[in-house]
PDB file of N, CA and C in Angstrom:
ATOM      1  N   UNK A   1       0.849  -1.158   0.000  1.00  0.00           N
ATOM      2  CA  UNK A   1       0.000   0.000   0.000  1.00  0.00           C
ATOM      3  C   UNK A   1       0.897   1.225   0.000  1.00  0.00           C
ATOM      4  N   UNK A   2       0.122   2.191  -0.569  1.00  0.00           N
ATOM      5  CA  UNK A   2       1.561   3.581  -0.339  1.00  0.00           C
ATOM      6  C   UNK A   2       0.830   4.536   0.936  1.00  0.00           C
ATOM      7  N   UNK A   3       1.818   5.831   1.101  1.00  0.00           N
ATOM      8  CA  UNK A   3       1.807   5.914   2.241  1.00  0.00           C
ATOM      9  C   UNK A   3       1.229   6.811   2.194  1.00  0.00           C
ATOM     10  N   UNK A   4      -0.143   7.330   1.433  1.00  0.00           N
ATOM     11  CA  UNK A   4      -0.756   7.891   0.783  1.00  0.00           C
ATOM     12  C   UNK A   4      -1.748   7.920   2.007  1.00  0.00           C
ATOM     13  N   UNK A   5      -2.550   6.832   2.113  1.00  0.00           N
ATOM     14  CA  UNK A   5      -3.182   6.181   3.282  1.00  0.00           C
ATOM     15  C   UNK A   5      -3.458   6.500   4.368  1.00  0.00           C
ATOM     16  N   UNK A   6      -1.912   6.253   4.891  1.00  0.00           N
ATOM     17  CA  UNK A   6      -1.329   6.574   6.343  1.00  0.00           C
ATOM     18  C   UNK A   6      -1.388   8.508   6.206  1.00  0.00           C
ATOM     19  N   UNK A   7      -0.724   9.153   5.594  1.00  0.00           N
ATOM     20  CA  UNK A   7      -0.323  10.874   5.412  1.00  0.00           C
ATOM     21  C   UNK A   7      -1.837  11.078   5.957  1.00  0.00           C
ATOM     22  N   UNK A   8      -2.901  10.604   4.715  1.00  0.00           N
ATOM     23  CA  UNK A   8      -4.622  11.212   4.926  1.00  0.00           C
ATOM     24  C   UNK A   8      -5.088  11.043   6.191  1.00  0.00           C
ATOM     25  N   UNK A   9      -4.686   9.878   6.922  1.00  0.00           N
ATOM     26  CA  UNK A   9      -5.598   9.978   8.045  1.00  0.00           C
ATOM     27  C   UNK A   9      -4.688  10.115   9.032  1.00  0.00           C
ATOM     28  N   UNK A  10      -3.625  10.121   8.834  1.00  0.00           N
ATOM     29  CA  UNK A  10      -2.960  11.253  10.028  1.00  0.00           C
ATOM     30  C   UNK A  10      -3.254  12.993  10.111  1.00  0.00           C
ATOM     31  N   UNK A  11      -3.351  13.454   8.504  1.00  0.00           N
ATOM     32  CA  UNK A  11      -3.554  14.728   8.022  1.00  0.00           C
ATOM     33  C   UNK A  11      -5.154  14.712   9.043  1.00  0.00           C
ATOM     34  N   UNK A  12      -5.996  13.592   8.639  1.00  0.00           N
ATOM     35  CA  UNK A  12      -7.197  13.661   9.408  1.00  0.00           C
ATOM     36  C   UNK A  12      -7.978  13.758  10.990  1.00  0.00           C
ATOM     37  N   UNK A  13      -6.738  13.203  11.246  1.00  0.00           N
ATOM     38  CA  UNK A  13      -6.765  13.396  12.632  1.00  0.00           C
ATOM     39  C   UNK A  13      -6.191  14.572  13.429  1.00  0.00           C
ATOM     40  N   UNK A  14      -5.109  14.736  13.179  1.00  0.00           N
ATOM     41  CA  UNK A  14      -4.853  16.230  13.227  1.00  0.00           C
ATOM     42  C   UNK A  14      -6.046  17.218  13.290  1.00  0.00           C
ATOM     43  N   UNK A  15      -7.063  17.580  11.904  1.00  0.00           N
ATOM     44  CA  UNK A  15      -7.542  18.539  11.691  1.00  0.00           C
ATOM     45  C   UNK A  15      -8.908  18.169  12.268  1.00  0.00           C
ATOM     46  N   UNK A  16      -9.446  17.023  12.746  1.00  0.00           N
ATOM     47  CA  UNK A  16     -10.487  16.924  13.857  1.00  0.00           C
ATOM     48  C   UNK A  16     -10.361  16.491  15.333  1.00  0.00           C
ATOM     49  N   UNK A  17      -8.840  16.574  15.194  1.00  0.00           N
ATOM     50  CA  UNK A  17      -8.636  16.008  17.481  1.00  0.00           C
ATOM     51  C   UNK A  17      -7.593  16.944  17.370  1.00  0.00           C
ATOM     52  N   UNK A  18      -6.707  17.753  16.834  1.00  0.00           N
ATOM     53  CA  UNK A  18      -5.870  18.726  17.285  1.00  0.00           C
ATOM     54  C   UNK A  18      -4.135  17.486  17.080  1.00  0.00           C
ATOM     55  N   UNK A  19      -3.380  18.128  17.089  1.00  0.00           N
ATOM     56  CA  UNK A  19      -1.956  17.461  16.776  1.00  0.00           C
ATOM     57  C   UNK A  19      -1.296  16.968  17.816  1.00  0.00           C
ATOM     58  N   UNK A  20      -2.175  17.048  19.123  1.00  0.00           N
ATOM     59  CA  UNK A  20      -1.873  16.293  20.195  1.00  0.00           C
ATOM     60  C   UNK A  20      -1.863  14.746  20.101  1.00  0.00           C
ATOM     61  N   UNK A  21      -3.413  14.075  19.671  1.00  0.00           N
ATOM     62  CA  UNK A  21      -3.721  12.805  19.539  1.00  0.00           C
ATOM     63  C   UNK A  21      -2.843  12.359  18.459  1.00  0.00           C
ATOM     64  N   UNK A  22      -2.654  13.374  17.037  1.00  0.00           N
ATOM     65  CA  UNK A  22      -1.846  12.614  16.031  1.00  0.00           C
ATOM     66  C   UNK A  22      -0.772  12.359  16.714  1.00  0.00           C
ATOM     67  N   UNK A  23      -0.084  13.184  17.774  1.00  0.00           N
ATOM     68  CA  UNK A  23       1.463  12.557  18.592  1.00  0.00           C
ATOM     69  C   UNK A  23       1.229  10.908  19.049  1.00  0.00           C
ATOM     70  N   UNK A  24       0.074  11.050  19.460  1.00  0.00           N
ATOM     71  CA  UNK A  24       0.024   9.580  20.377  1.00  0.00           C
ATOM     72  C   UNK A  24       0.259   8.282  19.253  1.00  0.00           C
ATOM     73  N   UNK A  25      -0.393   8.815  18.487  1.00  0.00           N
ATOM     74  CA  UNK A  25      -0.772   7.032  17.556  1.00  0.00           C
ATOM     75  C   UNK A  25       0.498   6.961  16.716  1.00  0.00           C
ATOM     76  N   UNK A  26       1.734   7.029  16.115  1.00  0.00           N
ATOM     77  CA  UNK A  26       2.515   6.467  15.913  1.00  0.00           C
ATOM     78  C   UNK A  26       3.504   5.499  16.798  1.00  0.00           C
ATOM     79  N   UNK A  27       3.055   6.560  18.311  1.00  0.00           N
ATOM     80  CA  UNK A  27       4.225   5.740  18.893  1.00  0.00           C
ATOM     81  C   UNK A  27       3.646   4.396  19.597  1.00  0.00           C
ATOM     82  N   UNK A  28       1.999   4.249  19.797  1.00  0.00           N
ATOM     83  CA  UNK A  28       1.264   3.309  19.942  1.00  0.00           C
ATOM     84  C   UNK A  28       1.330   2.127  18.921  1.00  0.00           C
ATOM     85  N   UNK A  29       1.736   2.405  17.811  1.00  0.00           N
ATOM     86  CA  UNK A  29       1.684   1.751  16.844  1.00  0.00           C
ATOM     87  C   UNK A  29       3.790   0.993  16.639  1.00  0.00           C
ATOM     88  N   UNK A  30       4.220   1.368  17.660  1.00  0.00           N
ATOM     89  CA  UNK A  30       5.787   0.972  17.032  1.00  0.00           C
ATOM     90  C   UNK A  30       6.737   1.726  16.468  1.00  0.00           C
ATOM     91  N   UNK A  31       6.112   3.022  15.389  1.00  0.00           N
ATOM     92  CA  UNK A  31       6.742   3.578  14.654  1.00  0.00           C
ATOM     93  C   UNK A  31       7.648   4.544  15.832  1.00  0.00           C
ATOM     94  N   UNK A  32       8.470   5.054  15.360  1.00  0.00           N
ATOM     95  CA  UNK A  32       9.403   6.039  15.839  1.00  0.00           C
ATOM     96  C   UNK A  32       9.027   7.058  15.779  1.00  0.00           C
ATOM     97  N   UNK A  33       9.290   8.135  16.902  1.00  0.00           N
ATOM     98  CA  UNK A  33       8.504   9.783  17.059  1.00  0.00           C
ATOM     99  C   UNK A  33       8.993  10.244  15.175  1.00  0.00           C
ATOM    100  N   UNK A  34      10.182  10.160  15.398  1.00  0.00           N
ATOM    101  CA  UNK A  34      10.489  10.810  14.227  1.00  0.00           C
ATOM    102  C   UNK A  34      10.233  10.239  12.735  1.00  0.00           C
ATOM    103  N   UNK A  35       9.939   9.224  12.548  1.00  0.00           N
ATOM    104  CA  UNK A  35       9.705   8.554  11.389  1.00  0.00           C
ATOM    105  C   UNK A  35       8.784   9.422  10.397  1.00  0.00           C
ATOM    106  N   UNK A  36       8.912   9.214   9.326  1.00  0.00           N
ATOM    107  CA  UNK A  36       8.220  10.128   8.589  1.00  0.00           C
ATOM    108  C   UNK A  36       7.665   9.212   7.004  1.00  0.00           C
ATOM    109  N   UNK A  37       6.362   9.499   7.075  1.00  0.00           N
ATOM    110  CA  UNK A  37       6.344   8.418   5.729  1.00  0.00           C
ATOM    111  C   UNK A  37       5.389   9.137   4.675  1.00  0.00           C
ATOM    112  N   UNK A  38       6.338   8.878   3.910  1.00  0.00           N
ATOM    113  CA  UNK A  38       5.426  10.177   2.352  1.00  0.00           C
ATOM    114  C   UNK A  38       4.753   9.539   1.913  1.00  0.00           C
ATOM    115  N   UNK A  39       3.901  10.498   0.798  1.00  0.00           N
ATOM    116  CA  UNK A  39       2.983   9.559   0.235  1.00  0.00           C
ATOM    117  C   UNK A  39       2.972   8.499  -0.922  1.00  0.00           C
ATOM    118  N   UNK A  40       4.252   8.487  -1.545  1.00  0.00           N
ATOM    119  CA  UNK A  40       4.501   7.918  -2.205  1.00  0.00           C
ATOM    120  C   UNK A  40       5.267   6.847  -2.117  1.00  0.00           C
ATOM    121  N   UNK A  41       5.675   6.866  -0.911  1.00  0.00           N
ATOM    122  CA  UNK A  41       6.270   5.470   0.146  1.00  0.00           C
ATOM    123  C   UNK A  41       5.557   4.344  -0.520  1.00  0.00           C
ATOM    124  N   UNK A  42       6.389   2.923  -0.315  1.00  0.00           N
ATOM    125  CA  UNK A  42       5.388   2.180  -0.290  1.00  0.00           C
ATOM    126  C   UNK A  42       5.274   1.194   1.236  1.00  0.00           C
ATOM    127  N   UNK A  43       4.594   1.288   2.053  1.00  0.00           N
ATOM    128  CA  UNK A  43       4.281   1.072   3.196  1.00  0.00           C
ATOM    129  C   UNK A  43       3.340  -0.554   3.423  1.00  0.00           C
ATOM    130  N   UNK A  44       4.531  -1.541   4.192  1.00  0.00           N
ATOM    131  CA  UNK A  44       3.870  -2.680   4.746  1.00  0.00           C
ATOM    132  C   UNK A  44       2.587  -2.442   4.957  1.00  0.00           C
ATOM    133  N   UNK A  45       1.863  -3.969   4.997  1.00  0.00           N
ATOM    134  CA  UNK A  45       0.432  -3.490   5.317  1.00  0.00           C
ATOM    135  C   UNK A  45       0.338  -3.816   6.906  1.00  0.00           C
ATOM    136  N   UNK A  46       1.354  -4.060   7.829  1.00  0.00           N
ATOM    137  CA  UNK A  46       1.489  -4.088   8.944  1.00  0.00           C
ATOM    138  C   UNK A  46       0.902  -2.448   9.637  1.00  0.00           C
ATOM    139  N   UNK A  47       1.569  -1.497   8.685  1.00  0.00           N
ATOM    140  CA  UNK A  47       1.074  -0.376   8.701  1.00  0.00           C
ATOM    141  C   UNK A  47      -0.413   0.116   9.579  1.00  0.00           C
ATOM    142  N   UNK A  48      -1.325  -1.035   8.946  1.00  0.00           N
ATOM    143  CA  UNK A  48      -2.867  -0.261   9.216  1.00  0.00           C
ATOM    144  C   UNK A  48      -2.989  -0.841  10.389  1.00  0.00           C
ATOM    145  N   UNK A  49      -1.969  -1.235  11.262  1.00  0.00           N
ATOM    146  CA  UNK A  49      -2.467  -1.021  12.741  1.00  0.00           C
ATOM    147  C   UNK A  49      -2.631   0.318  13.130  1.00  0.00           C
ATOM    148  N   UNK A  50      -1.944   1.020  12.535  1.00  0.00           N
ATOM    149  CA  UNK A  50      -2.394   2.677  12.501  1.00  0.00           C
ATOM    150  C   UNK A  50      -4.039   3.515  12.725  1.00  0.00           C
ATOM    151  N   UNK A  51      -4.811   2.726  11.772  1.00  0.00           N
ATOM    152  CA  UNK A  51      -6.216   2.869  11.978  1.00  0.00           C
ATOM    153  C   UNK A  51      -6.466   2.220  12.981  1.00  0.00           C
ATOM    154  N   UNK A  52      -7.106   1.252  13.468  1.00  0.00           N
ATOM    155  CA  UNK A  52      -6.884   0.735  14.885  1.00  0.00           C
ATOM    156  C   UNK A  52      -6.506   1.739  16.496  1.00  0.00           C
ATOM    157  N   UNK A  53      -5.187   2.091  15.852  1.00  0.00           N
ATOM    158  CA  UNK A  53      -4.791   2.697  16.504  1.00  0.00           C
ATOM    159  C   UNK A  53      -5.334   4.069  16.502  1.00  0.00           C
ATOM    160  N   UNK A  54      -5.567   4.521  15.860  1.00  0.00           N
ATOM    161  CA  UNK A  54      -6.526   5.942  15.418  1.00  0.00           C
ATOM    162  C   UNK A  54      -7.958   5.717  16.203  1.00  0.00           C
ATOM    163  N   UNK A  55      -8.283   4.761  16.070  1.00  0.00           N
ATOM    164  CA  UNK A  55      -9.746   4.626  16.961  1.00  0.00           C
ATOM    165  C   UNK A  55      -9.634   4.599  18.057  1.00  0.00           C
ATOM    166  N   UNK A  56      -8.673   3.885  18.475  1.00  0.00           N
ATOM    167  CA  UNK A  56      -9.029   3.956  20.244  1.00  0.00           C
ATOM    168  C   UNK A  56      -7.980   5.352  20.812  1.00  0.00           C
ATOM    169  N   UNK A  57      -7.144   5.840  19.972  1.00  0.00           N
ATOM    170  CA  UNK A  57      -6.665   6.975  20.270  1.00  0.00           C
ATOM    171  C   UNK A  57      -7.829   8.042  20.721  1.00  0.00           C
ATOM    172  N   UNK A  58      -8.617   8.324  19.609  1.00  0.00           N
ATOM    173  CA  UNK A  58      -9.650   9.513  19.424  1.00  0.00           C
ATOM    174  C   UNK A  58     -10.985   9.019  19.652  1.00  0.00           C
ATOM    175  N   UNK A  59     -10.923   7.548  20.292  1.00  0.00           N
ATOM    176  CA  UNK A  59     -12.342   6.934  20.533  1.00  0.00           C
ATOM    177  C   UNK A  59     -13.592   6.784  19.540  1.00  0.00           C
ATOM    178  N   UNK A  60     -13.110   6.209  18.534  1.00  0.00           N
ATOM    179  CA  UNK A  60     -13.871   6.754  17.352  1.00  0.00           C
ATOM    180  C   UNK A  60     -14.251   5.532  17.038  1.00  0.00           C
ATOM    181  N   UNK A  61     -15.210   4.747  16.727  1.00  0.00           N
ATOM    182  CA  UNK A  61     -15.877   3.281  16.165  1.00  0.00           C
ATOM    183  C   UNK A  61     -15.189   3.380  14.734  1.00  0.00           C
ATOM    184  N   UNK A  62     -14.991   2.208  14.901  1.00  0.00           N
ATOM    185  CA  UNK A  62     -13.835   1.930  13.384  1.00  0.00           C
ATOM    186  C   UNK A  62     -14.997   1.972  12.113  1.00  0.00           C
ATOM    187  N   UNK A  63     -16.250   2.084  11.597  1.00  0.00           N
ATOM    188  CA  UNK A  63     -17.127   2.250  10.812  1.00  0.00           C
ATOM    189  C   UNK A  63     -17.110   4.062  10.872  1.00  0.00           C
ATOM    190  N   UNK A  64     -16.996   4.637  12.009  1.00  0.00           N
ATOM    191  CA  UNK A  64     -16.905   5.837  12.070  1.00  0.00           C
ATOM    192  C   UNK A  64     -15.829   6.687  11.153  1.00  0.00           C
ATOM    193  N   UNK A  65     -14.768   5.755  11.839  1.00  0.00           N
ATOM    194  CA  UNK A  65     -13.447   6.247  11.301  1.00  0.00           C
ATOM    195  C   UNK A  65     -13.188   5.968  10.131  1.00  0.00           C
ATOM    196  N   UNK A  66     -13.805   4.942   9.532  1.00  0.00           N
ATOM    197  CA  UNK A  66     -13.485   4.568   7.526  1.00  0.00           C
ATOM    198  C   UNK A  66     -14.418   5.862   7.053  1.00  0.00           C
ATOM    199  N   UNK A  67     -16.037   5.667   7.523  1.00  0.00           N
ATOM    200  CA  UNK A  67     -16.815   6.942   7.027  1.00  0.00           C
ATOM    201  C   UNK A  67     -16.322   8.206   7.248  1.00  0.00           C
ATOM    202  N   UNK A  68     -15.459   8.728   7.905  1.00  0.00           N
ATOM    203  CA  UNK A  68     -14.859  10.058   8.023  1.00  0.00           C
ATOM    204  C   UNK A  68     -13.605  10.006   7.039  1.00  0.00           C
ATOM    205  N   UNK A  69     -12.954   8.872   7.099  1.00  0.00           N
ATOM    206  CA  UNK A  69     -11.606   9.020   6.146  1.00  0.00           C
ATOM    207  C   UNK A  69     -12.113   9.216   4.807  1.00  0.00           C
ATOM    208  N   UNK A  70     -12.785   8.405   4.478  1.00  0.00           N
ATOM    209  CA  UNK A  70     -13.576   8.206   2.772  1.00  0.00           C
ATOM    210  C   UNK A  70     -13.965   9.693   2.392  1.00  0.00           C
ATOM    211  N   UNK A  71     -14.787   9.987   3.020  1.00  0.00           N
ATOM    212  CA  UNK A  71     -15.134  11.302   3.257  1.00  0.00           C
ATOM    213  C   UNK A  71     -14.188  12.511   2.976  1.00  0.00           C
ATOM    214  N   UNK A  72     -13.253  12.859   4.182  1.00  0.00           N
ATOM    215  CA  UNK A  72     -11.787  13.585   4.713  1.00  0.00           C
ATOM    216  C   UNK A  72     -11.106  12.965   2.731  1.00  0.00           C
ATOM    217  N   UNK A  73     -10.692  11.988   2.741  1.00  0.00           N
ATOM    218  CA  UNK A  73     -10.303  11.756   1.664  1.00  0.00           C
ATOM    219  C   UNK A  73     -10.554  12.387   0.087  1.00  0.00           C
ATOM    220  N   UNK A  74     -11.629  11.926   0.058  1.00  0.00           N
ATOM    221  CA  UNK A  74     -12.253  12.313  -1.288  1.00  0.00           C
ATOM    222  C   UNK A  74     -12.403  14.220  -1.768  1.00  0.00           C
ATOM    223  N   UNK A  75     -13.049  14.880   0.034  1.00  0.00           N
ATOM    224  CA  UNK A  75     -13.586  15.845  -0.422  1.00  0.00           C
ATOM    225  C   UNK A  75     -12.053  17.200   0.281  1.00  0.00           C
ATOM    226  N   UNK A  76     -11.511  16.878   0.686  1.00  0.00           N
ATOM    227  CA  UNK A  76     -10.324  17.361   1.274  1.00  0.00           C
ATOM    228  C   UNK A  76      -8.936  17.248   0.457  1.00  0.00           C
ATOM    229  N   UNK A  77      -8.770  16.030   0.985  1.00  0.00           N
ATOM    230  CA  UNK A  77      -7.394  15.513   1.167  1.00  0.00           C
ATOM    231  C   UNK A  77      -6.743  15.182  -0.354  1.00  0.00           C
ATOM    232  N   UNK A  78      -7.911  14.506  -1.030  1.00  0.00           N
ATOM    233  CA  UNK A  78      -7.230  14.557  -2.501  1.00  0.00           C
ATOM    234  C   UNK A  78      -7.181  15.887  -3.327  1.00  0.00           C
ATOM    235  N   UNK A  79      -8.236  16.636  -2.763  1.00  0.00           N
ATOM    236  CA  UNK A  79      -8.080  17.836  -3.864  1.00  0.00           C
ATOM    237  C   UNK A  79      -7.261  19.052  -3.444  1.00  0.00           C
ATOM    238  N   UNK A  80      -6.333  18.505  -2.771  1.00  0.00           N
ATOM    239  CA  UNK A  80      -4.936  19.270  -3.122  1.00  0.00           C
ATOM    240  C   UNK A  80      -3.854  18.736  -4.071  1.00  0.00           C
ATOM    241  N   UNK A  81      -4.230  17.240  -4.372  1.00  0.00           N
ATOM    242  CA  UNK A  81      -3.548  17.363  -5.173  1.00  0.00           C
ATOM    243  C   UNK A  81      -3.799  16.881  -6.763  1.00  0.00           C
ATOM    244  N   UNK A  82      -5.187  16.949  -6.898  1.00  0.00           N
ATOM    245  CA  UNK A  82      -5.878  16.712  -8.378  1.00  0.00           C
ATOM    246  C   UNK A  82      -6.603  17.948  -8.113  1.00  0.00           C
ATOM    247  N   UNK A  83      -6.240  19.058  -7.939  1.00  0.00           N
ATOM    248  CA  UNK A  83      -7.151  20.887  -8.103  1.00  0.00           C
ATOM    249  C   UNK A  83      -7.554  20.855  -9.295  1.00  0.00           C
ATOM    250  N   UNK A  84      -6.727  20.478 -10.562  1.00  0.00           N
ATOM    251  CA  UNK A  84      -7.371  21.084 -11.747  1.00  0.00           C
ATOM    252  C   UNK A  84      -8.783  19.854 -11.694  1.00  0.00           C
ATOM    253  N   UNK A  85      -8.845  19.210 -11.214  1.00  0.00           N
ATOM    254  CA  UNK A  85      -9.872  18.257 -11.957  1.00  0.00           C
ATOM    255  C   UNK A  85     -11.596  18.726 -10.908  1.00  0.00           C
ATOM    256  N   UNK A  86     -11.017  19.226  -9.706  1.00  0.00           N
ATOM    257  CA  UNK A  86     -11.977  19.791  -8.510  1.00  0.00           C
ATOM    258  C   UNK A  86     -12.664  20.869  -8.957  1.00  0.00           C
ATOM    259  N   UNK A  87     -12.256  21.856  -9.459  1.00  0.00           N
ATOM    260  CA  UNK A  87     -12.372  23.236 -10.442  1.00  0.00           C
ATOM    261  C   UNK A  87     -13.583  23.410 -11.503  1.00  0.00           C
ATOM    262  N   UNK A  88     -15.238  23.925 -11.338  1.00  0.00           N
ATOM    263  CA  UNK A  88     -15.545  23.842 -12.125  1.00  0.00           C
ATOM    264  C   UNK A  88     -15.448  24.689 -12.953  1.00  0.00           C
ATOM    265  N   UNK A  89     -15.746  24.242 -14.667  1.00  0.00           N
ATOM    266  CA  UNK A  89     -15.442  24.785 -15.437  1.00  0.00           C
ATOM    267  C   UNK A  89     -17.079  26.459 -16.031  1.00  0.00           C
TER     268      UNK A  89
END
């Protein structure tokens, strides 16, 4: 999987629990404070203990948390970086 994934719903959590909770869930998850993973990474799927970890971080029902990412995803998070296609004409 790339790390496309992981960036969005960290980006997501951030911008609905504040950059406090995003501190918590990497290091819950194993990863290193400092680790950093782009989006074009390509990232184990060991990875999506991350979501998991995102739920009980921010207490969020994991149906909650796919419906907010999908969401966060589609209407946010990608259209920074497909703008021309978001843009009506």
């Amino acid at each position: 999987m790339k790390g496309a994934i992981i960036c969005c719903l960290q980006d997501l959590v951030v911008k609905k629990f504040g950059p406090d909770k995003r501190k918590k869930i990497p290091i819950s998850v194993g990863q290193g404070k400092n680790q950093m993973i782009t989006e074009l990474q390509d990232v184990d799927d060991a990875v999506l203990k991350v979501i998991g970890s995102a739920c009980k971080t921010t207490a969020a029902a994991l149906m909650q948390a796919v419906d907010a990412f999908d969401d966060y995803q589609g209407n946010v998070y990608l259209s920074r970086f497909y703008n021309p296609y978001y843009i009506k004409a």
